[in-house]
N, C-alpha and C. Protein backbone atom coordinates (compact mmCIF):
# COMPACT_ATOMS: atom_id res chain seq x y z
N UNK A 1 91.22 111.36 121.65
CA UNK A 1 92.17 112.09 120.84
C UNK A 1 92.70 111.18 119.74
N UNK A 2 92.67 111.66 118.32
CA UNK A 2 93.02 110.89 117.57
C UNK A 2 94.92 111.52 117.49
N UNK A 3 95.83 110.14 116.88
CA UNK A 3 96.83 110.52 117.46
C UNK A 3 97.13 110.42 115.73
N UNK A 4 96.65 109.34 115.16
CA UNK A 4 96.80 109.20 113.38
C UNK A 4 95.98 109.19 112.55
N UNK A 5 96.01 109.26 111.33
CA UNK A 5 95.11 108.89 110.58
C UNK A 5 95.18 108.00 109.47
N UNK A 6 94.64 107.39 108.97
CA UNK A 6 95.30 106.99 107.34
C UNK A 6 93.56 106.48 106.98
N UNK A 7 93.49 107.53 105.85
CA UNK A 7 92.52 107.50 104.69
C UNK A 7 93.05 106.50 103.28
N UNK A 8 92.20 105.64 102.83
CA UNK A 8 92.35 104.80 102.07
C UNK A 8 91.22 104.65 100.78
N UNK A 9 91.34 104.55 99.80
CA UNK A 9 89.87 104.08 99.04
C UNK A 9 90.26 103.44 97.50
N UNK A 10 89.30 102.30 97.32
CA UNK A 10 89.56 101.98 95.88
C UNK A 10 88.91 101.63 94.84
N UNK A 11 88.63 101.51 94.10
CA UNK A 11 87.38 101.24 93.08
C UNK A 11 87.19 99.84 92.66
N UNK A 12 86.22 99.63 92.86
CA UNK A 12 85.34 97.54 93.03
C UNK A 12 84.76 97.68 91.70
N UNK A 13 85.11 96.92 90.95
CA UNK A 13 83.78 96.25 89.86
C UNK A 13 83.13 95.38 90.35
N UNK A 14 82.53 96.05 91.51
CA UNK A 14 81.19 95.00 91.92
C UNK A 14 79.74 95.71 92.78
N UNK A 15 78.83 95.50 92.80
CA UNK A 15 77.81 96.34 93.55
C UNK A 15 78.43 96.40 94.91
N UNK A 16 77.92 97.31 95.48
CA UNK A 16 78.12 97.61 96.79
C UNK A 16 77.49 96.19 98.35
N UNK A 17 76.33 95.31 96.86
CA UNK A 17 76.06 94.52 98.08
C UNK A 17 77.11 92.77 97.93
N UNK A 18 77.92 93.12 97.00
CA UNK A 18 78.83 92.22 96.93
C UNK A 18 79.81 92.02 97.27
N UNK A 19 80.15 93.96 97.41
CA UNK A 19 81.74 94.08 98.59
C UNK A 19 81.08 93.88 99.92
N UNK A 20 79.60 94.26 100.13
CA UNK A 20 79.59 94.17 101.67
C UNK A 20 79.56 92.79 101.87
N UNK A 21 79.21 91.62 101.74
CA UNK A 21 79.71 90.31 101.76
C UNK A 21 81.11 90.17 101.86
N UNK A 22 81.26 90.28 101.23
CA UNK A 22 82.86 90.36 101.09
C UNK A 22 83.47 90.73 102.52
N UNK A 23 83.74 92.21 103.07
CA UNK A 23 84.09 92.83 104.02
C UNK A 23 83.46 91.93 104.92
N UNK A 24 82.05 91.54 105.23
CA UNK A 24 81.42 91.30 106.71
C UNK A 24 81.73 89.79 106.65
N UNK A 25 82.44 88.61 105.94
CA UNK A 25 82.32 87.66 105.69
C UNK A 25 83.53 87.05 106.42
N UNK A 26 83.33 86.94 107.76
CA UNK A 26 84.59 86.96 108.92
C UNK A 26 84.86 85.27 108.75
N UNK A 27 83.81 84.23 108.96
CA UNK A 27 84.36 83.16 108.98
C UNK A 27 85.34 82.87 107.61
N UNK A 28 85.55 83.47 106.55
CA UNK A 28 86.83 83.69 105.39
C UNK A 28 87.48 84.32 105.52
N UNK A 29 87.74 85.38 106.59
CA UNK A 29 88.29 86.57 106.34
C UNK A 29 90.08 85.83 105.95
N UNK A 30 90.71 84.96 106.79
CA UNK A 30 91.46 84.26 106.79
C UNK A 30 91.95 83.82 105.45
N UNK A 31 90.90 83.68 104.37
CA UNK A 31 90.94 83.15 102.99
C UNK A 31 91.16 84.19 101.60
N UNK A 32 90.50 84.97 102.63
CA UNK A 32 90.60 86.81 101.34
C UNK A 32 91.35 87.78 101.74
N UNK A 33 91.83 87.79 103.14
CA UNK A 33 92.79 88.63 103.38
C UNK A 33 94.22 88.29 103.54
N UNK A 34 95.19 88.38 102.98
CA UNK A 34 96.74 87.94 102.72
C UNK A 34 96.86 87.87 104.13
N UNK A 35 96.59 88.83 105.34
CA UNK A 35 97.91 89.25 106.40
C UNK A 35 96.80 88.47 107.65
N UNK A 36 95.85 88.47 107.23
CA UNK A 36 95.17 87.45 108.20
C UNK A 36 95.02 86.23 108.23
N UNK A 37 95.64 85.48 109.62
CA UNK A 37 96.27 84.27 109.48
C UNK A 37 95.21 82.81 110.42
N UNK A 38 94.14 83.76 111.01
CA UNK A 38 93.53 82.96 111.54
C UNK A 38 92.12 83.58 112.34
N UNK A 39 90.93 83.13 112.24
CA UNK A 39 89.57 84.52 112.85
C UNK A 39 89.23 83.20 113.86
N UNK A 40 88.76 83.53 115.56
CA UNK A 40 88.11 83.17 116.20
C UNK A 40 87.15 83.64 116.10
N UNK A 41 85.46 83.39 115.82
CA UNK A 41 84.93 84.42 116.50
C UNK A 41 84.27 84.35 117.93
N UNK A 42 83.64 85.03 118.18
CA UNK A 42 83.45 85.31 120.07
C UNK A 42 82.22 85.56 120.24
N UNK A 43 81.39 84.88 120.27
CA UNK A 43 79.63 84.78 120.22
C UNK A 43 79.28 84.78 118.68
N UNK A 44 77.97 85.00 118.88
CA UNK A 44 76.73 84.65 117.79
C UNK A 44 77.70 84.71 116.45
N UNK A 45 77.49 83.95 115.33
CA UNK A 45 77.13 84.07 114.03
C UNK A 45 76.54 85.51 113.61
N UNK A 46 76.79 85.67 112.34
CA UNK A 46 76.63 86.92 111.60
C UNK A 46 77.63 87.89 111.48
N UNK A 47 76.25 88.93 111.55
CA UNK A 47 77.60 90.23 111.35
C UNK A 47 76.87 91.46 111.94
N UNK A 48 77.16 92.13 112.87
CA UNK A 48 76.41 92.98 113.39
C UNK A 48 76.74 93.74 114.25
N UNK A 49 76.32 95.17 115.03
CA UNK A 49 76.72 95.83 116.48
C UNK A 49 76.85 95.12 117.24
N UNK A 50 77.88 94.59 117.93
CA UNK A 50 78.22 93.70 118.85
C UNK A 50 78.78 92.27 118.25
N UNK A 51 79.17 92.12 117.31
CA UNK A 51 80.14 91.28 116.68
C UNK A 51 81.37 91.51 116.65
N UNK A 52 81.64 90.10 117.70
CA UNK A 52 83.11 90.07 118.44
C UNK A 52 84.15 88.80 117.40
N UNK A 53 84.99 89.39 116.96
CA UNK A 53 86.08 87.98 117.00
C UNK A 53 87.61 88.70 117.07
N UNK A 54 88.11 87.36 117.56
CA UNK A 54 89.71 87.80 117.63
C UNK A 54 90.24 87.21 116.10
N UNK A 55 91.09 87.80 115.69
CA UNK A 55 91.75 87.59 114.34
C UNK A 55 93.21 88.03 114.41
N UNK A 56 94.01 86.68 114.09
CA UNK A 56 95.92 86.60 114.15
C UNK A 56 96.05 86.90 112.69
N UNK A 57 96.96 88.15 113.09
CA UNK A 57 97.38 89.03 111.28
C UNK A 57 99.30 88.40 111.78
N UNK A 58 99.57 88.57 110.36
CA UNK A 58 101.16 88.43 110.26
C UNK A 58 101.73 89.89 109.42
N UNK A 59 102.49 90.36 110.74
CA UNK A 59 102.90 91.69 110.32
C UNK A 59 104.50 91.68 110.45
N UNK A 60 105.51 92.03 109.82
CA UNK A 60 106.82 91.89 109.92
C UNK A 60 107.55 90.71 110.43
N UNK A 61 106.42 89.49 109.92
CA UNK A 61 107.08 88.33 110.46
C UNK A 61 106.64 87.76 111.39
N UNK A 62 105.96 88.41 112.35
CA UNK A 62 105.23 88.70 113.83
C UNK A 62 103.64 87.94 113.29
N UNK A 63 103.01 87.06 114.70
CA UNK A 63 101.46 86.94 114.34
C UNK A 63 101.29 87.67 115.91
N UNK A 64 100.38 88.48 115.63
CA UNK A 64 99.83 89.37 116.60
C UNK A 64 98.52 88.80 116.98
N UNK A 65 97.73 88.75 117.77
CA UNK A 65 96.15 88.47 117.69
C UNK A 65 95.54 89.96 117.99
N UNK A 66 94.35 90.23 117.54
CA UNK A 66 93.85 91.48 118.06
C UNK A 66 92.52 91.06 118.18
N UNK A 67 91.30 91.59 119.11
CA UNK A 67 90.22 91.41 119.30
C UNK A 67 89.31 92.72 118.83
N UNK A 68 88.55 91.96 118.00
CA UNK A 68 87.61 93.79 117.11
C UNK A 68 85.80 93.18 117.34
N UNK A 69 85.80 94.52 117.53
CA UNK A 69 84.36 94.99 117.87
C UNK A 69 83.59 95.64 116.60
N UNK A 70 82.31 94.99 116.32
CA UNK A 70 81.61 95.88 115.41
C UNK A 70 80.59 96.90 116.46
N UNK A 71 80.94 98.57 116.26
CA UNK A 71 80.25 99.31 116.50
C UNK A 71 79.52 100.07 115.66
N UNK A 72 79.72 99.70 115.03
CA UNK A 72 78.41 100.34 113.55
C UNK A 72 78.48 99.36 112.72
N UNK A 73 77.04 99.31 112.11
CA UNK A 73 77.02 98.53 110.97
C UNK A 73 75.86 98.61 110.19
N UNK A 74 75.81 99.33 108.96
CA UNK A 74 74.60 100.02 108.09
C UNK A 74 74.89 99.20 106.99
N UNK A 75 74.34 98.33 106.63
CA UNK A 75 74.21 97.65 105.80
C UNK A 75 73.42 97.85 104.27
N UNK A 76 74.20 97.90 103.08
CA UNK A 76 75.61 97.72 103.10
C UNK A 76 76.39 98.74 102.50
N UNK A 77 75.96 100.06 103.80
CA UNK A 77 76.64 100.90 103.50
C UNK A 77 78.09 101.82 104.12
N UNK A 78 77.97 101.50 105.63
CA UNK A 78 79.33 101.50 106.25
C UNK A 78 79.31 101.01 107.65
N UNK A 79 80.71 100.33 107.83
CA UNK A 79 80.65 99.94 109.49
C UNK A 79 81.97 100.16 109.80
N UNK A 80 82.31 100.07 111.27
CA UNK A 80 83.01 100.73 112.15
C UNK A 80 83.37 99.63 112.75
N UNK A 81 84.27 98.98 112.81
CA UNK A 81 85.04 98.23 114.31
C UNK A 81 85.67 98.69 114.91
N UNK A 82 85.99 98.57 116.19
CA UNK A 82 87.19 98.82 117.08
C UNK A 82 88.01 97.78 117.94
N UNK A 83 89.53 98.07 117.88
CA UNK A 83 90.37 97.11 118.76
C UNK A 83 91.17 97.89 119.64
N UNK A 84 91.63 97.43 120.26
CA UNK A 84 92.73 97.87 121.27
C UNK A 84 93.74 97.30 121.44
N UNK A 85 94.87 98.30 121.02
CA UNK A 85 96.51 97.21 121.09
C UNK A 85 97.02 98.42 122.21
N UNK A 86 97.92 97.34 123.16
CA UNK A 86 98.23 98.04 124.14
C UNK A 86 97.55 99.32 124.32
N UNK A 87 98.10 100.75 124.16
CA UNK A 87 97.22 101.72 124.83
C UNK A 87 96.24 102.52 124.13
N UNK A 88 96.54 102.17 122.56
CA UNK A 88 96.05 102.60 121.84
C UNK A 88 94.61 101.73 121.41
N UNK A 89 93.67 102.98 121.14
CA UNK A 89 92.50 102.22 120.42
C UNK A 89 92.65 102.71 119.01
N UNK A 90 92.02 101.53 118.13
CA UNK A 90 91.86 101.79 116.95
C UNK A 90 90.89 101.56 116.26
N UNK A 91 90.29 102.09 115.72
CA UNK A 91 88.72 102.55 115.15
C UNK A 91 89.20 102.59 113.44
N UNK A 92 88.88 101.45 112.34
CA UNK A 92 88.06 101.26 111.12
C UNK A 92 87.05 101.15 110.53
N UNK A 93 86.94 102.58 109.92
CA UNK A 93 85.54 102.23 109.32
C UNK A 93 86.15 102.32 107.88
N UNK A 94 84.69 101.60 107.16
CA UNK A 94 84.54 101.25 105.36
C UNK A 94 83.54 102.07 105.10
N UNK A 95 83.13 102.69 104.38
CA UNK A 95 82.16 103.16 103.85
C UNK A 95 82.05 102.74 102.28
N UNK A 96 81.14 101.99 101.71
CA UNK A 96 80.68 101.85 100.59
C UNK A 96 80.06 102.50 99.47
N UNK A 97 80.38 103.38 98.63
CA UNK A 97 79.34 103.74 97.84
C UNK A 97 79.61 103.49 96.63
N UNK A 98 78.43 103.46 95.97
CA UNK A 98 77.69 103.04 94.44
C UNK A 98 78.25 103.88 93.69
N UNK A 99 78.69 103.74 92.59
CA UNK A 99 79.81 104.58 91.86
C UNK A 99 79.55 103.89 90.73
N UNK A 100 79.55 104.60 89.76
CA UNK A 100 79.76 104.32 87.89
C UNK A 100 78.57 102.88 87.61
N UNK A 101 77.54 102.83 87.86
CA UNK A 101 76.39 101.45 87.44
C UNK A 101 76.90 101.10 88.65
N UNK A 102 77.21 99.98 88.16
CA UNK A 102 77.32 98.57 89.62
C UNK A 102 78.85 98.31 90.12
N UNK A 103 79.32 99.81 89.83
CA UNK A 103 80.56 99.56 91.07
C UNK A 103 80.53 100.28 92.28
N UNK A 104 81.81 99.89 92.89
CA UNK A 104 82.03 100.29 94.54
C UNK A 104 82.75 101.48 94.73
N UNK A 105 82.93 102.27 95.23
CA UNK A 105 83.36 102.86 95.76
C UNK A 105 84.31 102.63 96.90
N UNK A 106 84.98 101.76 97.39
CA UNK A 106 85.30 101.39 99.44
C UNK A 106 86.41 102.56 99.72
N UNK A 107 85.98 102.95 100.71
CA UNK A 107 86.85 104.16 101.71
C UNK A 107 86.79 103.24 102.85
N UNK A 108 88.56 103.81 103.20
CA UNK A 108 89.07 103.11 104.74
C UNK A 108 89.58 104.13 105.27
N UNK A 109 88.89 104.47 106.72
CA UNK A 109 89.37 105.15 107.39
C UNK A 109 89.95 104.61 108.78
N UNK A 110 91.27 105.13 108.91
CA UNK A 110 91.61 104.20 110.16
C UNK A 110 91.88 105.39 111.39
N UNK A 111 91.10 104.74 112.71
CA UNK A 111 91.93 106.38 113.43
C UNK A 111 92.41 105.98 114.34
N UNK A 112 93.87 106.55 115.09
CA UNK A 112 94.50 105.93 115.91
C UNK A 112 94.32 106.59 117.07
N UNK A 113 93.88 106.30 118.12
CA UNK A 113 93.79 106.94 119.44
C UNK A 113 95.16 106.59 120.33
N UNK A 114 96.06 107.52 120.74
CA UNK A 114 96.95 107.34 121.39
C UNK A 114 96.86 107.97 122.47
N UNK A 115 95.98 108.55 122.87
CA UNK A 115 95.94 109.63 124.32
C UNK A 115 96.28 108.40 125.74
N UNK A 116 96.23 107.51 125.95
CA UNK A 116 96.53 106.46 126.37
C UNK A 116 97.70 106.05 126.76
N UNK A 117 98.92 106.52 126.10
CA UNK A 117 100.35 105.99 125.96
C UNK A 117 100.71 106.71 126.65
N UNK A 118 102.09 105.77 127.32
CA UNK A 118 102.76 106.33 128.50
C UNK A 118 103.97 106.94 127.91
N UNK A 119 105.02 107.47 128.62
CA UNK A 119 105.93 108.14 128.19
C UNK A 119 107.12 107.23 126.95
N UNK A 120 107.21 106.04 127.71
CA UNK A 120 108.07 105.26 126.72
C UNK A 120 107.22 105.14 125.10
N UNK A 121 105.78 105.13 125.39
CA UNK A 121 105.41 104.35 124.55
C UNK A 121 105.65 105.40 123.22
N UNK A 122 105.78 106.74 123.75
CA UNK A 122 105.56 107.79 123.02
C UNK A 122 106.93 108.16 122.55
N UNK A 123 107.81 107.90 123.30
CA UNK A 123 109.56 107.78 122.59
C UNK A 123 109.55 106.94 121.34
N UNK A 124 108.85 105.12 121.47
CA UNK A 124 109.56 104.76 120.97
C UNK A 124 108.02 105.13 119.37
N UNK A 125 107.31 105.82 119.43
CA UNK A 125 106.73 106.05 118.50
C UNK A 125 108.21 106.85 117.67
N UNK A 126 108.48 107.74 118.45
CA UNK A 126 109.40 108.82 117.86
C UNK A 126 110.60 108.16 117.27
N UNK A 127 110.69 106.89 117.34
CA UNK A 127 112.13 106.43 117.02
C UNK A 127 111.53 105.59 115.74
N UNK A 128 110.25 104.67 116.06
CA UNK A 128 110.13 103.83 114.73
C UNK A 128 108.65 103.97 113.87
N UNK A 129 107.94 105.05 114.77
CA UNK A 129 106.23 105.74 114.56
C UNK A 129 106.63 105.44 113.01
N UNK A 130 107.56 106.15 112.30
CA UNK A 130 107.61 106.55 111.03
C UNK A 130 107.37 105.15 110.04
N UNK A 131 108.52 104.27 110.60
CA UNK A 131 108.11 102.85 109.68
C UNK A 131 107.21 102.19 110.42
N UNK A 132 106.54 102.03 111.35
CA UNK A 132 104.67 101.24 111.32
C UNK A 132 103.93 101.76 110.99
N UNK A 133 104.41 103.36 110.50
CA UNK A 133 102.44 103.93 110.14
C UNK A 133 102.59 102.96 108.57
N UNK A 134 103.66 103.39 108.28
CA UNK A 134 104.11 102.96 106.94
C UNK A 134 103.83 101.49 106.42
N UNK A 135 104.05 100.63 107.33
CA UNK A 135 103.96 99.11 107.33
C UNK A 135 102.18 98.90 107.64
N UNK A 136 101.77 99.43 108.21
CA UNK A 136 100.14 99.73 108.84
C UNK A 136 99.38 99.60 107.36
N UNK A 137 99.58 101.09 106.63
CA UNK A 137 99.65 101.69 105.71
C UNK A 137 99.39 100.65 104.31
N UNK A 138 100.38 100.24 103.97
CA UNK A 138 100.44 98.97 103.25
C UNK A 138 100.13 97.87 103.35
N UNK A 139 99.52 97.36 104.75
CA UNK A 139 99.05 96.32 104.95
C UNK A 139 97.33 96.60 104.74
N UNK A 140 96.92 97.81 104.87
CA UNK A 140 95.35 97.83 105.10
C UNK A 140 95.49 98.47 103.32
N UNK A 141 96.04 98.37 102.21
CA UNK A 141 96.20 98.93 101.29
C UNK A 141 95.99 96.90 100.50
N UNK A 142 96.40 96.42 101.16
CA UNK A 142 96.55 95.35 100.63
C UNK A 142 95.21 94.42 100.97
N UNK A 143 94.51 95.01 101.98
CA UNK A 143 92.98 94.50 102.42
C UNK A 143 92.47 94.81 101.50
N UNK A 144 92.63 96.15 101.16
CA UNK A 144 91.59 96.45 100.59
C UNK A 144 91.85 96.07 98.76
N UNK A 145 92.78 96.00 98.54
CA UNK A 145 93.17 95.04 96.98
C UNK A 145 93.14 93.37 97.09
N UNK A 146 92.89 92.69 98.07
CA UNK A 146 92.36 91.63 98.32
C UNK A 146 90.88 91.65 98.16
N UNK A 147 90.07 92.42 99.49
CA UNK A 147 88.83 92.56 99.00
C UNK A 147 88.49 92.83 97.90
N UNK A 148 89.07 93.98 96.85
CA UNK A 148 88.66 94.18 95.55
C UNK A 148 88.82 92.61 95.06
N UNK A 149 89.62 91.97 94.84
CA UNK A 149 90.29 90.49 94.28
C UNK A 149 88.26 89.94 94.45
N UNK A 150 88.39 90.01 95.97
CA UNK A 150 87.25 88.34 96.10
C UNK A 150 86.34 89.05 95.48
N UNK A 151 85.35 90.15 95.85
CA UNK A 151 84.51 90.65 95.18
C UNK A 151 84.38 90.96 94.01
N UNK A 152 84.95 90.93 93.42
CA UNK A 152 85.58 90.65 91.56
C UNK A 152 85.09 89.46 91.69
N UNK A 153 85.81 88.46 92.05
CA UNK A 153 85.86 87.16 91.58
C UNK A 153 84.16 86.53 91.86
N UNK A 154 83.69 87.09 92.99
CA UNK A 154 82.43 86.78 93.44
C UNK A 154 81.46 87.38 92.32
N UNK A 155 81.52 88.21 91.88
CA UNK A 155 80.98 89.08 91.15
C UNK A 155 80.49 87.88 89.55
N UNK A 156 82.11 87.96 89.10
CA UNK A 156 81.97 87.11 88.00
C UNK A 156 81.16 85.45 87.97
């Protein structure tokens, strides 16, 4: 059961195989993404179905760690991770497309699975749900104007 959603997308002056570098390029992610503060990763090198790392984001002050899974990955046209914070799973995918010559297209879709949550967890959605979708929201708004940043810059 999806419990949220938040659709995202922005326009790259760069080919599609320059944002996908970009996006799949975990040992930097730390370097191109503002709110990410540190990437373990958790087996093999690369980037692929079954590419594990944990990655510490700084969110309201807070460093959280979360552990993400690549479950799709079409290269370099869209992939799917998933994490799990407390009861909720959360599922991002990117989808890439070729837009105007040699730009990007990137769509972020984020979906929140809450079928999971216990009664408190679901109060205190009701008391502060409103400012984390919001804070969520702006933080994956800011991935994705970072990624535009490196892939620009890579580009040039």
């Amino acid at each position: 059961m999806t419990g949220h959603v938040i659709h995202l997308d922005i326009e790259i002056e760069a080919p599609p195989e320059t944002v996908w570098q970009v996006l799949t390029d975990l040992p930097h992610a730390d370097h191109i993404l503002r709110s990410v503060k540190q990437v373990e990763p958790l087996g093999e090198p690369g980037y692929g179905v079954g590419t594990t790392w944990r990655e510490t984001r700084a969110m309201f002050g807070h460093h959280g760690d979360e552990e993400l899974h690549v479950v799709e990955s079409v290269k370099p046209h869209r992939t799917l991770h998933e994490t799990k914070l407390g009861h909720d799973r959360i599922r991002t995918a990117y989808s890439l497309q070729s837009h105007a010559g040699d730009h990007t297209k990137l769509l972020l879709t984020a979906n929140i699975d809450t079928s999971e949550r216990n009664r408190a967890e679901d109060l205190m959605w009701h008391i502060w749900g409103g400012w984390g979708f919001g804070a969520t929201r702006r933080m994956l708004n800011h991935d994705l104007e970072d990624i535009r940043a490196e892939a620009e810059r890579r580009r040039a």
